[in-house]
Structure formats: C-alpha cells, structure tokens
C-alpha atoms as a PDB file:
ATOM      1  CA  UNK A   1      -0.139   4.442 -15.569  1.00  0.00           C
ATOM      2  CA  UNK A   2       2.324   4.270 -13.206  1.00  0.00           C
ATOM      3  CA  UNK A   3       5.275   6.822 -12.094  1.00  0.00           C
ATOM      4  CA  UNK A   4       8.622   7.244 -13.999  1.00  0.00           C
ATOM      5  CA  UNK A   5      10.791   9.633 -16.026  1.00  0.00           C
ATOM      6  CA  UNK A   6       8.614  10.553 -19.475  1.00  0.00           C
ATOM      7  CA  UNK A   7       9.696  12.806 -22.682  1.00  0.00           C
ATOM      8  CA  UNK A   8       7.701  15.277 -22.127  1.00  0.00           C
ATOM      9  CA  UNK A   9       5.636  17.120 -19.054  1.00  0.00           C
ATOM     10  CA  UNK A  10       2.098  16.240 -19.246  1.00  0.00           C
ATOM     11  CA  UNK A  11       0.111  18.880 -20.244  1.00  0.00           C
ATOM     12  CA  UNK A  12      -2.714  19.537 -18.004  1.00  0.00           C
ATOM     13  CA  UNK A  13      -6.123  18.234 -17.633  1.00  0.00           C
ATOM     14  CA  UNK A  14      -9.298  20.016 -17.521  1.00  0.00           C
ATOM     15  CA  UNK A  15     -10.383  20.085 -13.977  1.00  0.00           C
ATOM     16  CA  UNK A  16     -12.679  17.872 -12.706  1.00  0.00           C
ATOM     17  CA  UNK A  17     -15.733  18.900  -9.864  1.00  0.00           C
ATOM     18  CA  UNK A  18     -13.560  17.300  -7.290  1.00  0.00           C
ATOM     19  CA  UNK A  19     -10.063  19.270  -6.592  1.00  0.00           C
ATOM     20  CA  UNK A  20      -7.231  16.738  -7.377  1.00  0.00           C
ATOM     21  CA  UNK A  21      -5.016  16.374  -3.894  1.00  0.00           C
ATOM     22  CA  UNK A  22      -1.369  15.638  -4.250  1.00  0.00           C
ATOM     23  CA  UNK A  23       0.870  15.365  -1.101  1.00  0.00           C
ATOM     24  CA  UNK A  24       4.432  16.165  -2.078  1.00  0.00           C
ATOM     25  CA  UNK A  25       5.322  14.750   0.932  1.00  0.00           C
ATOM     26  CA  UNK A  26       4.991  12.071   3.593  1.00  0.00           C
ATOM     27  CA  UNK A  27       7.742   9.884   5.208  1.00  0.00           C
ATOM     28  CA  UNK A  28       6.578   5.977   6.119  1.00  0.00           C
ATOM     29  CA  UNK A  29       9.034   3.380   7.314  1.00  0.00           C
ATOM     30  CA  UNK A  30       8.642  -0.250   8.347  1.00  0.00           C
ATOM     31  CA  UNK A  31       8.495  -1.835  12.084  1.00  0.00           C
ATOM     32  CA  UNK A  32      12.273  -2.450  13.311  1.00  0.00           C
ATOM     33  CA  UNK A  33      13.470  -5.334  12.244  1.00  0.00           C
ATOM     34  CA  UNK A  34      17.201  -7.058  11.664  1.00  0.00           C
ATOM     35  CA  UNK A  35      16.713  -6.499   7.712  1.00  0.00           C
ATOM     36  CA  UNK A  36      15.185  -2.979   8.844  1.00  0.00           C
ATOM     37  CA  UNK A  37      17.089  -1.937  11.894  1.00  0.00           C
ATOM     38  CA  UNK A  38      16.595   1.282  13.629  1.00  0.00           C
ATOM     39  CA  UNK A  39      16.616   2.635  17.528  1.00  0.00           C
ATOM     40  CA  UNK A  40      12.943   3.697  18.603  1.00  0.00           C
ATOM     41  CA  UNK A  41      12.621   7.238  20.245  1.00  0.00           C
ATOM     42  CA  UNK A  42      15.597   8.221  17.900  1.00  0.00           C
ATOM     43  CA  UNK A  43      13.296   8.412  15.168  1.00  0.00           C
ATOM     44  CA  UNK A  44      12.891  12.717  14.465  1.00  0.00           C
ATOM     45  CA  UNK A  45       9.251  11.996  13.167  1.00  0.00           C
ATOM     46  CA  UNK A  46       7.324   9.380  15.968  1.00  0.00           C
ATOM     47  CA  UNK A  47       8.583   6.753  17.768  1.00  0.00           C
ATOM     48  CA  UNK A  48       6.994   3.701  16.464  1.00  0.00           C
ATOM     49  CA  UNK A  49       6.255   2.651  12.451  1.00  0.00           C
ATOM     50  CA  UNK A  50       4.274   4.626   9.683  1.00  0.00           C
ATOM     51  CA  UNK A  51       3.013   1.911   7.758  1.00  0.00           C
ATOM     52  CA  UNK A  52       1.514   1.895   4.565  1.00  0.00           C
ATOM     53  CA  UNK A  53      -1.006   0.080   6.278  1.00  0.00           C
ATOM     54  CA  UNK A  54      -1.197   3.097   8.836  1.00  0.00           C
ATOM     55  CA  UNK A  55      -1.411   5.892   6.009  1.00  0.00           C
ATOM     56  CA  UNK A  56      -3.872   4.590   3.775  1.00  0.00           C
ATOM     57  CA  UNK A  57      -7.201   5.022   5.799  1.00  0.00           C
ATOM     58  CA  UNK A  58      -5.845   8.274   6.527  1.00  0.00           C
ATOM     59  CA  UNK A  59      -5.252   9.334   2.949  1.00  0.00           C
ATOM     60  CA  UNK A  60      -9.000   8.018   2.542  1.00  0.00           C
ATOM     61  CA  UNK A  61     -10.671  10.014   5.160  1.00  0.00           C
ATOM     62  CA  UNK A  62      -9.059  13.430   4.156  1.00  0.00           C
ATOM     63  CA  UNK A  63      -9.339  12.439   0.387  1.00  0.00           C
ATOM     64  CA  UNK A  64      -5.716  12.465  -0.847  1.00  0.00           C
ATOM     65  CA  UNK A  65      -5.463  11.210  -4.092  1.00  0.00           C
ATOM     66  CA  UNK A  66      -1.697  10.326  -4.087  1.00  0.00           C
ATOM     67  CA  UNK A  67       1.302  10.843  -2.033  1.00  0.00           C
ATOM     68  CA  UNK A  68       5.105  10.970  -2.811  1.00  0.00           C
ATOM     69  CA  UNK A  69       7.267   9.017  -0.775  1.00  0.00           C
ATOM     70  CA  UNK A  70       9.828  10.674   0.534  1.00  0.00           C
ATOM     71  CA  UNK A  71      12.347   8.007   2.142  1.00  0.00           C
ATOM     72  CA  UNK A  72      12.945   8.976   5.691  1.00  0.00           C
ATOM     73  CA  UNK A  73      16.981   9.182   6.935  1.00  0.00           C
ATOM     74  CA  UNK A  74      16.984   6.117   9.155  1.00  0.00           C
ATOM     75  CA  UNK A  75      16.305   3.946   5.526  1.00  0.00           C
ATOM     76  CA  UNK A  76      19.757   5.174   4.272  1.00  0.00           C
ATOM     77  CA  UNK A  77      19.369   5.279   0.582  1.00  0.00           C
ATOM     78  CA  UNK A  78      16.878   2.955   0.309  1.00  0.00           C
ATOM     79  CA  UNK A  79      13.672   3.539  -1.190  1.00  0.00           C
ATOM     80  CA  UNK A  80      12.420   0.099  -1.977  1.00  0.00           C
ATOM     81  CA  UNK A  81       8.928   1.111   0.901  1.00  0.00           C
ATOM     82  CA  UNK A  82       7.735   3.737  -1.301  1.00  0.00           C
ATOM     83  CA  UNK A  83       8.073   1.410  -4.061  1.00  0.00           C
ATOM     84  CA  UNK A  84       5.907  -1.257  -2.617  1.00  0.00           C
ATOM     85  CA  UNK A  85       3.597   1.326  -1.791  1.00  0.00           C
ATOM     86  CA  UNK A  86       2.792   2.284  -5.733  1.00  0.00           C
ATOM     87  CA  UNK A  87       3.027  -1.226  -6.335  1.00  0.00           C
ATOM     88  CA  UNK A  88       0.091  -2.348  -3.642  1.00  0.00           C
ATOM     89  CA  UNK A  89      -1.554   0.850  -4.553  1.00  0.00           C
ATOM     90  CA  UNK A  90      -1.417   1.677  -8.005  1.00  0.00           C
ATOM     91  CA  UNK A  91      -1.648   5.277  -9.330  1.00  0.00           C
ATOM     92  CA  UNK A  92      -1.917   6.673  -5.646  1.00  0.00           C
ATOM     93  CA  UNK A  93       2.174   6.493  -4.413  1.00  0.00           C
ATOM     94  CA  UNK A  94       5.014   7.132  -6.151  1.00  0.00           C
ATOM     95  CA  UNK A  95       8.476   7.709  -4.277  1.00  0.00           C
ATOM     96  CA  UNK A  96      11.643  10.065  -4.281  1.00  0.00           C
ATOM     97  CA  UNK A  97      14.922   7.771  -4.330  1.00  0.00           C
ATOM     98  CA  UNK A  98      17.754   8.937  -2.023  1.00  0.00           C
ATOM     99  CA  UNK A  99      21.735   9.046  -2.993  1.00  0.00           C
ATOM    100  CA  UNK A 100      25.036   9.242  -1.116  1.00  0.00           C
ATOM    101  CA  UNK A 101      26.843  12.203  -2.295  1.00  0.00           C
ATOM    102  CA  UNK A 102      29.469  10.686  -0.810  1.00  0.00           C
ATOM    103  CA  UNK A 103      29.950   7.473  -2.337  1.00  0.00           C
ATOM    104  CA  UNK A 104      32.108   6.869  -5.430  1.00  0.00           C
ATOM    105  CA  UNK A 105      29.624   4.033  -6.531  1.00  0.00           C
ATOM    106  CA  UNK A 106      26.943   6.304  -6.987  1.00  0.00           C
ATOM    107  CA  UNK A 107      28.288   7.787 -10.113  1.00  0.00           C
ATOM    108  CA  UNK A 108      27.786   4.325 -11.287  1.00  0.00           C
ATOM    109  CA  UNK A 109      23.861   3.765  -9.881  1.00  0.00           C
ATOM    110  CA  UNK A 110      22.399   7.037 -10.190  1.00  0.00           C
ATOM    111  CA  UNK A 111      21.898   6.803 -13.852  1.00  0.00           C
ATOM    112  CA  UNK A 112      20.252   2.829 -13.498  1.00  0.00           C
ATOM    113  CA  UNK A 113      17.559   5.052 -11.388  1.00  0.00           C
ATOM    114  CA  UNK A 114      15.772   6.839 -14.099  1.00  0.00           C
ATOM    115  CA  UNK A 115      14.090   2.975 -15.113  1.00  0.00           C
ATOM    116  CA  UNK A 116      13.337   2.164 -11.347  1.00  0.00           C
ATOM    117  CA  UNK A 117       9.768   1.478 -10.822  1.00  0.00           C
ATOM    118  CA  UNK A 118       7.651   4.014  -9.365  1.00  0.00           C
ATOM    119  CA  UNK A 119      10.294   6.558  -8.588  1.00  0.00           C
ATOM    120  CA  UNK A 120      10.253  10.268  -9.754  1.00  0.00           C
ATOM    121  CA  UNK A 121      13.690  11.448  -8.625  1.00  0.00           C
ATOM    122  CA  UNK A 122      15.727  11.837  -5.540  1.00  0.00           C
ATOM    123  CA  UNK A 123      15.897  13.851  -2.391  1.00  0.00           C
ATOM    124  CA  UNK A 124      18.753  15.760  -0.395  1.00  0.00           C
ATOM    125  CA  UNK A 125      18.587  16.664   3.632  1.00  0.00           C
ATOM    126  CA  UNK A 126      21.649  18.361   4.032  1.00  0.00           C
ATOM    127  CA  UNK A 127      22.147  18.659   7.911  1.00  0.00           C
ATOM    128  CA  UNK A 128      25.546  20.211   9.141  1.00  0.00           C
ATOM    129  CA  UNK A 129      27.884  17.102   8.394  1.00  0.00           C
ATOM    130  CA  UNK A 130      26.656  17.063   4.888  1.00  0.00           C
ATOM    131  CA  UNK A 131      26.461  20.462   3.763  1.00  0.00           C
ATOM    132  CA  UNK A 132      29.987  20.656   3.627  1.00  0.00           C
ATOM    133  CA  UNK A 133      29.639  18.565   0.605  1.00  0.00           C
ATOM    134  CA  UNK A 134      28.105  21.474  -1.150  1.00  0.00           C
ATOM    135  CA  UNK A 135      31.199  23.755  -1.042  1.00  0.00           C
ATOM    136  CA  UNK A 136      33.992  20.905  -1.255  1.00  0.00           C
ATOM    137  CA  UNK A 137      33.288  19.639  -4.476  1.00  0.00           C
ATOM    138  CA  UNK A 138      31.351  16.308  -2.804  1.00  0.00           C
ATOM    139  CA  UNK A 139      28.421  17.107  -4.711  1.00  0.00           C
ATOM    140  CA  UNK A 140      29.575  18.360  -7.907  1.00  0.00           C
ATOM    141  CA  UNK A 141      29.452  15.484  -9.885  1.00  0.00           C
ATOM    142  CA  UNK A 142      25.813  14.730  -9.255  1.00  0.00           C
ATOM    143  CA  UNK A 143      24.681  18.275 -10.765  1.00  0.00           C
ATOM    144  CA  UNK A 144      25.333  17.742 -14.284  1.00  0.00           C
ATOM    145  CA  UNK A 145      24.442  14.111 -14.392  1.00  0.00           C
ATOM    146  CA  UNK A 146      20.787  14.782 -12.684  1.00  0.00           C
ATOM    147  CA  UNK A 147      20.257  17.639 -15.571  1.00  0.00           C
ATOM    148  CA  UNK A 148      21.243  15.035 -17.953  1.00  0.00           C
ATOM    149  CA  UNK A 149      18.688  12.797 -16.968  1.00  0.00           C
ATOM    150  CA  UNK A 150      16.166  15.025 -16.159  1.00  0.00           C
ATOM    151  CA  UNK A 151      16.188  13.949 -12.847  1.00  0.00           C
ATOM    152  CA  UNK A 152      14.258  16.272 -10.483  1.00  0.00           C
ATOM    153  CA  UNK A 153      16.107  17.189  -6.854  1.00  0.00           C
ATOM    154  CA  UNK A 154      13.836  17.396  -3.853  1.00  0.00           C
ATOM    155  CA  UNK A 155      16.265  19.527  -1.119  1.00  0.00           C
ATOM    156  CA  UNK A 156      16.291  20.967   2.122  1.00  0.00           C
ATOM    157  CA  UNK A 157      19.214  22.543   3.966  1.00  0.00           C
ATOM    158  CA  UNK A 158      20.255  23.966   7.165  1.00  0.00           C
ATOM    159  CA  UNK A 159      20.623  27.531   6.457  1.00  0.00           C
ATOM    160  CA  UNK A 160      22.595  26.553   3.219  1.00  0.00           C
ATOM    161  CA  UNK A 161      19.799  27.267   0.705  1.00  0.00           C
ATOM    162  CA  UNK A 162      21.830  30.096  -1.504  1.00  0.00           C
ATOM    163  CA  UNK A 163      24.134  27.864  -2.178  1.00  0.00           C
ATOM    164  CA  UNK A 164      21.492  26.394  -5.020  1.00  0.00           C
ATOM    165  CA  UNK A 165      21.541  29.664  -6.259  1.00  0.00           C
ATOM    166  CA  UNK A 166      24.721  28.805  -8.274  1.00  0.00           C
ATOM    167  CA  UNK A 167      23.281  25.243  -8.581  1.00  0.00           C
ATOM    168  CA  UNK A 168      19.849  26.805 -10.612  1.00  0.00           C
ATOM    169  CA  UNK A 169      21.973  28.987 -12.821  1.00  0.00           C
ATOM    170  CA  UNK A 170      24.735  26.380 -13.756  1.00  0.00           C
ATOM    171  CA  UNK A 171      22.334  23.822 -14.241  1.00  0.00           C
ATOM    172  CA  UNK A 172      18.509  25.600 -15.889  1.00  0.00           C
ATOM    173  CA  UNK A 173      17.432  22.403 -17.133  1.00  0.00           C
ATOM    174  CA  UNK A 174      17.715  20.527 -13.565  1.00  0.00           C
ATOM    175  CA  UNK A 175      14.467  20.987 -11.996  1.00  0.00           C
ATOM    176  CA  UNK A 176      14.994  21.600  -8.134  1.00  0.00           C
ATOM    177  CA  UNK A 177      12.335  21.649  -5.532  1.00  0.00           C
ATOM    178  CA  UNK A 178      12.484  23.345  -2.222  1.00  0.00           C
ATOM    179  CA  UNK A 179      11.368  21.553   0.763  1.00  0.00           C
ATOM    180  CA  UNK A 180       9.573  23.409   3.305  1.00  0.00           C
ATOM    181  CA  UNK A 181       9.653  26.632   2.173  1.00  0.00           C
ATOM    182  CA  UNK A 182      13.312  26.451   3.017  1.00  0.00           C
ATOM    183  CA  UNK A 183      12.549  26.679   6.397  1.00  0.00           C
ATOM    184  CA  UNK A 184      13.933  23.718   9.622  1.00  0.00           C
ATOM    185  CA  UNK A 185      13.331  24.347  13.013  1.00  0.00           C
ATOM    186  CA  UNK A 186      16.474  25.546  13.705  1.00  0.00           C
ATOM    187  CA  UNK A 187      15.077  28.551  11.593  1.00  0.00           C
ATOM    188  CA  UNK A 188      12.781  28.844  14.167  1.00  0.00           C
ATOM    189  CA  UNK A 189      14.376  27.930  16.855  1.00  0.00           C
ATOM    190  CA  UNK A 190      17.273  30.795  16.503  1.00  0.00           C
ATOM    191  CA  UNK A 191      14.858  33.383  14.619  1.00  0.00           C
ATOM    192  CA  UNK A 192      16.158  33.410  11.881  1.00  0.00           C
ATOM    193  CA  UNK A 193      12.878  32.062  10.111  1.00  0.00           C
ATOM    194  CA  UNK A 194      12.148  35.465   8.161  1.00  0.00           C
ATOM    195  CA  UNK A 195      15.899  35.227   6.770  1.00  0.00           C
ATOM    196  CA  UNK A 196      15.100  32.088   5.595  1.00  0.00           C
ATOM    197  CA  UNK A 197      12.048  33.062   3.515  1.00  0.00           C
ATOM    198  CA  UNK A 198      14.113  35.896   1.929  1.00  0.00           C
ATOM    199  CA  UNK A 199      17.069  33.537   0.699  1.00  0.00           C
ATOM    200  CA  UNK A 200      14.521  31.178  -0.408  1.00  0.00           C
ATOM    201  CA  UNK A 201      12.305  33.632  -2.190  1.00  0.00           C
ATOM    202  CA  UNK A 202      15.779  34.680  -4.042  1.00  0.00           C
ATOM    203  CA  UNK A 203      15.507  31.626  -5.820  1.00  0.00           C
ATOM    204  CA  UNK A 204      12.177  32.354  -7.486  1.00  0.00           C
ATOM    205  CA  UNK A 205      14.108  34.057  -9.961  1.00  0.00           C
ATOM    206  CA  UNK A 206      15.538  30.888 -11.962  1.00  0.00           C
ATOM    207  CA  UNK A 207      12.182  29.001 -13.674  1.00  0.00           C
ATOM    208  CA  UNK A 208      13.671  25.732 -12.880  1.00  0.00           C
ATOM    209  CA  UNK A 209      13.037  26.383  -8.840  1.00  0.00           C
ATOM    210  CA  UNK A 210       9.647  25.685  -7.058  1.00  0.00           C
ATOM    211  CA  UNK A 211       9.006  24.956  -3.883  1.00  0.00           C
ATOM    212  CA  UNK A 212       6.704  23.280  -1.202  1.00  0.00           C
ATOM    213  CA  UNK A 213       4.902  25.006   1.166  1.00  0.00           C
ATOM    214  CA  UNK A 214       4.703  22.109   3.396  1.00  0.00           C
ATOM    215  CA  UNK A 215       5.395  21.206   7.202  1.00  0.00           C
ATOM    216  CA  UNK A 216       4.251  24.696   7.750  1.00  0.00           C
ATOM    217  CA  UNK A 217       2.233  23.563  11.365  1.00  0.00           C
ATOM    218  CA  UNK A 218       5.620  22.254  12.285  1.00  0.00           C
ATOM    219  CA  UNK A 219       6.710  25.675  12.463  1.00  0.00           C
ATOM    220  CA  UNK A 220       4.178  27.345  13.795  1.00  0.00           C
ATOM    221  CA  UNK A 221       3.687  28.655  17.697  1.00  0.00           C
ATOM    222  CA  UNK A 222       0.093  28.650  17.426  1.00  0.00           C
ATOM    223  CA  UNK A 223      -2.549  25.985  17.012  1.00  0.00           C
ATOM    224  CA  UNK A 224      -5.175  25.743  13.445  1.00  0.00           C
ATOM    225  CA  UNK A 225      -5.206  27.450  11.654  1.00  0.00           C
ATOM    226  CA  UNK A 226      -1.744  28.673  12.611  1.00  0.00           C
ATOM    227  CA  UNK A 227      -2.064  32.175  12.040  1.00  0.00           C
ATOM    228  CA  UNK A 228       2.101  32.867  12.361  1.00  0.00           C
ATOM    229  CA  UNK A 229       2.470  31.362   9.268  1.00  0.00           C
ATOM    230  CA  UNK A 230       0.323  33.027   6.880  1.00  0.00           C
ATOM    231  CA  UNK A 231       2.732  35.674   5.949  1.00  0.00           C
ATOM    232  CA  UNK A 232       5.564  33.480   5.599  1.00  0.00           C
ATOM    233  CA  UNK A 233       3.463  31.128   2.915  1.00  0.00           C
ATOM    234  CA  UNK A 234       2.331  34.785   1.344  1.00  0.00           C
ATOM    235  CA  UNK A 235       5.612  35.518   0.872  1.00  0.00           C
ATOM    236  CA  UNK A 236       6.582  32.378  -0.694  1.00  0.00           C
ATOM    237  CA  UNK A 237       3.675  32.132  -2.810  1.00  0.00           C
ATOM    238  CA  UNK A 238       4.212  35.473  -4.279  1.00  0.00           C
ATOM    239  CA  UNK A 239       7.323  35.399  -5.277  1.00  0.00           C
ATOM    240  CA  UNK A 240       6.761  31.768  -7.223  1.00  0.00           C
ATOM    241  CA  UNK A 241       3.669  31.567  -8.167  1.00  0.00           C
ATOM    242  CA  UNK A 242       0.655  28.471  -7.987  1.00  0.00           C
ATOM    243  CA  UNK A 243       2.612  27.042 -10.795  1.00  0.00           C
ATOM    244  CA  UNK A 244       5.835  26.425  -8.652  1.00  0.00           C
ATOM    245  CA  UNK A 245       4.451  25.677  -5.364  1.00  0.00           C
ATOM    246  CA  UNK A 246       3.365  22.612  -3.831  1.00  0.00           C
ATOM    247  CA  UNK A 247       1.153  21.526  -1.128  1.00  0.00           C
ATOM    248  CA  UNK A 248       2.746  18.877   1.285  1.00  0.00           C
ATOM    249  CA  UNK A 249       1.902  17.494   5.018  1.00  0.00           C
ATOM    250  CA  UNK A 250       4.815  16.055   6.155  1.00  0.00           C
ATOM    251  CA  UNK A 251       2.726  14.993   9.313  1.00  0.00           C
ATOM    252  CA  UNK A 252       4.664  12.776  10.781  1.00  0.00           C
ATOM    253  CA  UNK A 253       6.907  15.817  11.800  1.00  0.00           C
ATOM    254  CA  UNK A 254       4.269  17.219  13.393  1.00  0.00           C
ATOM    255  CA  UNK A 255       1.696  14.346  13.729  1.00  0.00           C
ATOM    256  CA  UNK A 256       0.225  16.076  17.263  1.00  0.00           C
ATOM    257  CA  UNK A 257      -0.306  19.254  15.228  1.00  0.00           C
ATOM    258  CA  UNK A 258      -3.356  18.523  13.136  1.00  0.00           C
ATOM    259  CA  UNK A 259      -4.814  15.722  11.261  1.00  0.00           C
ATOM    260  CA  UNK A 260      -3.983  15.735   7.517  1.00  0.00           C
ATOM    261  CA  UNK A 261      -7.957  16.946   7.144  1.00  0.00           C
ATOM    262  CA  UNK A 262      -6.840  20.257   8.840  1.00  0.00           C
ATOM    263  CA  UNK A 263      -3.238  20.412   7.022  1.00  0.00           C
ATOM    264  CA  UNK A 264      -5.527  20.458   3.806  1.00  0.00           C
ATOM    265  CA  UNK A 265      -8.154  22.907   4.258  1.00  0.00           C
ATOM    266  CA  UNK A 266      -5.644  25.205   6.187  1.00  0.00           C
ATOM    267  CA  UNK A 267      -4.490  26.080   2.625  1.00  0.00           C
ATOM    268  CA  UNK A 268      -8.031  25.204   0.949  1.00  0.00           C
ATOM    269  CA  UNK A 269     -10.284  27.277   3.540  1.00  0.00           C
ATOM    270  CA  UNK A 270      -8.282  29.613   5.480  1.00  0.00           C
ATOM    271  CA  UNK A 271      -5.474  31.356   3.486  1.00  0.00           C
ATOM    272  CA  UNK A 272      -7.679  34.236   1.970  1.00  0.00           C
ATOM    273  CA  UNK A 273      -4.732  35.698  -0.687  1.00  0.00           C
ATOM    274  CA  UNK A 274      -5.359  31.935  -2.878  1.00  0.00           C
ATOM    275  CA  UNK A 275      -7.872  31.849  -5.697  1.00  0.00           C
ATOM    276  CA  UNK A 276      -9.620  28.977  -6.252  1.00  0.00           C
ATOM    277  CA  UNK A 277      -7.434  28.288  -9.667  1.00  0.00           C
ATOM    278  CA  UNK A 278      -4.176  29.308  -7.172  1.00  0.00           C
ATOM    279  CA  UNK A 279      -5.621  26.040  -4.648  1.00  0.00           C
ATOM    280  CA  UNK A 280      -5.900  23.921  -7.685  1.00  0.00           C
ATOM    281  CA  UNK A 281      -2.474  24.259  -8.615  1.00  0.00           C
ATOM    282  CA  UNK A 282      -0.849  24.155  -5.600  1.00  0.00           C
ATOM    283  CA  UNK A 283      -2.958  21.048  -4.012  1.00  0.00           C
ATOM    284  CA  UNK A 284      -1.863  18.646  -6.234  1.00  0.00           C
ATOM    285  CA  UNK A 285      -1.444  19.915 -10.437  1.00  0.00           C
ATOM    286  CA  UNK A 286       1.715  21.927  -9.871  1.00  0.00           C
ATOM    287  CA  UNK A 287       3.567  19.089  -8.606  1.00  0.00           C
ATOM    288  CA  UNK A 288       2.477  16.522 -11.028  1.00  0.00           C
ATOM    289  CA  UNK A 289       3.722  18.652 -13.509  1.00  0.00           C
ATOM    290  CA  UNK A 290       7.116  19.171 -11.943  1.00  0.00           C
ATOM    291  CA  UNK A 291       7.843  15.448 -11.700  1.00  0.00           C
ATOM    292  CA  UNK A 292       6.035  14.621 -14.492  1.00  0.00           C
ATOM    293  CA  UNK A 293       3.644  12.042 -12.831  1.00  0.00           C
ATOM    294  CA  UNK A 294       1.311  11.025 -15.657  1.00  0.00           C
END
C-alpha cells in the first residue's frame, strides 16, 4: 500500500518476532546538476550527493524497514526525490513535502498536496530569517488549513519552539511533530541545550504534540554511545511518552558520528530507562501512527 492521507489512523498490528524500524528522518539529494543546482561544501549535511542509490544498502545492512524523506533546504520546496524513492522502492520511503510560508501561491497548492503520491505531510526549518514569520502573521494562514486537511507538520526552530505552544492549543486537531527533540546546535553551541528540553517538554501537555528523538549524536560531545545525551532523551521521553516519540537518524548531519547500525541500537541496547514495548513504539510504530502510514 503505498503512503498518503487516510480516514482514519491505522490501528496497530500485533508485533511481529522482528522489531519494525522506522526512520523519521533522513535527508537525500541528487548530484548537482543545471535542473538540480547547488554549491558543494555549502551543503550543512556532506559535501557530495546522498543518493537513493547511496542509502539503500545502508538501510539493508542496519535493517531499516522504511525511511521518511525529509527534503533537505538546498531542494527549495521540492520534494519530487523522496517521491521517486517510494516509487523505486515501494512500501519502504515515503516523503515530507516542503512549503513557502511566504508565498501567496501556496494558499492555492497546499491543499492539491494531500493527493500527491507518496507524501505524508510537510516540514518547517525555521532558521532566524524565517522565524519572524511566526510572530508577523506570515504563517497564519497555513495553521488552519493544515488542521483542515489533516495534514501533519514536521518542525524545528531556532530557539522559537514556544511559539507552537499557541499553535497546539489553537489548532488540537493539527498533529505537530518536533524535530530533534527541539534541540540545533546553536543549543549547544551557546548552552542553552537544557533550556531547550524544558520548552520542548512544555509541549507534552497538548495530545496533538510528539516528538523525535533524533540527531541526538549530532549533539553530543562524546563518542557511542554518547553518554551526554541520555538525560536529555530521559527527559523527553518522560514527559511524552513511547506513543509520541519517534526514533530518527538524521545521519547525514552527523554522518562521521556513527553508522546508522550504532544510531539504532544506541536507543535499542544502551538506554536502560526503555522497555522493550517503550523500543517498539518509538523505533518505528509511534510514527506510523502519527502520519498514518498504512
């Protein structure tokens, strides 16, 4: 069956011997190219392609069972790659869709997105010349019209995140997802990481709010099975639950880090505080059931 917007969330399976892996998160992008353009070295993930061609083998040998595309910056708001990836590989990729909050035409597109192929709903970055957009009234059209649709909201900010506080409340039947435990590395690189967790655990309070627990080696001063971060992912998982949390690499932020092997038994083997029923949620059956991938 393939990925899209249905009625109803699936209800869930009985679980199988093998633990179902989901990552909520992986970036891939195309060689440069005229139709593709983009300046090597600029690229904030590596400096040269993730391929679907690239991924694959590496999905096989740490036994990933799917992977949502999440369109990286320098493919504006296209989102066409992850589509060819669910199309090439069916039932293993699906893909967020991206939007310009800015743009007066989007009113008129966003809608057409709920019957594009292989998409599951759209994701925000909003760095310092966006976030604006969140306090100007940029943004405040898209809110309402998401919850309309159903559409689920993949976001990170830059020290902005209780600013969806408002956003949850007005809006309960939007779900939102945050990225990254609402962490960057500007968290980390000012200290202000702990603050971070705090405004982001505030959130846990509106049911429509989960949040991944990925790109947590990026963020960590130590090497595997970075130790630093434990309490910040206890923190997080507390507060939300296995329900509303969601495993994620996002290794190409941090490809040098760890392989994606490592990323998944940091949280399978090595974070004592998750049950084996917590694991099974949070590896891959929590955020099926967010976006409602059959």
């Amino acid at each position: 069956m393939t990925a899209g917007f249905l009625p109803e969330i699936v209800q869930a399976q009985p679980l199988s011997q093998k633990r179902l892996i989901v990552d909520s998160q992986i970036h891939i992008w195309k060689p440069d190219t005229p139709d593709r353009p983009w300046t090597k070295g600029s690229v904030a993930q590596l400096p040269e392609p993730m391929t679907i061609e690239r991924l694959v083998p590496i999905m096989d040998a740490a036994g990933v069972d799917r992977v949502i595309v999440v369109p990286p910056s320098l493919e504006g708001i296209r989102f066409d790659y992850g589509q060819e990836a669910a199309r090439r590989h069916p039932g293993r990729f699906a893909t967020m869709g991206r939007v310009n909050l800015n743009d007066p035409a989007e009113k008129m597109r966003v809608p057409g997105m709920v019957g594009a192929q292989n998409l599951l709903g759209v994701r925000f970055y909003f760095q310092p010349s966006s976030a604006k957009w969140l306090v100007d009234g940029t943004a405040d059209w898209f809110w309402p019209v998401a919850e309309s649709l159903s559409l689920p909201v993949m976001f990170l900010t830059v020290s902005q995140t209780p600013l969806f506080a408002a956003i949850a409340e007005k809006h309960p039947q939007l779900p939102l997802i945050i990225d990254h435990l609402g962490v960057t590395m500007e968290s980390v690189k000012d200290g202000s990481l702990k603050t971070r967790i705090s405004e982001t655990i505030a959130l846990a309070k509106y049911p429509n709010v989960s949040v991944k627990l990925s790109s947590t080696p990026l963020y960590s001063a130590q090497s595997y099975p970075w130790r630093d971060m434990d309490d910040p992912i206890q923190r997080v998982f507390d507060a939300f639950g296995s329900r509303r949390c969601h495993w994620g690499s996002d290794m190409t932020n941090s490809f040098d880090k760890g392989s994606m092997m490592r990323r998944i038994t940091h949280f399978t083997e090595e974070l004592r505080f998750l049950s084996e029923t917590d694991k099974d949620w949070i590896m891959g059956r929590s955020i099926l059931e967010k976006l409602r991938w059959a």
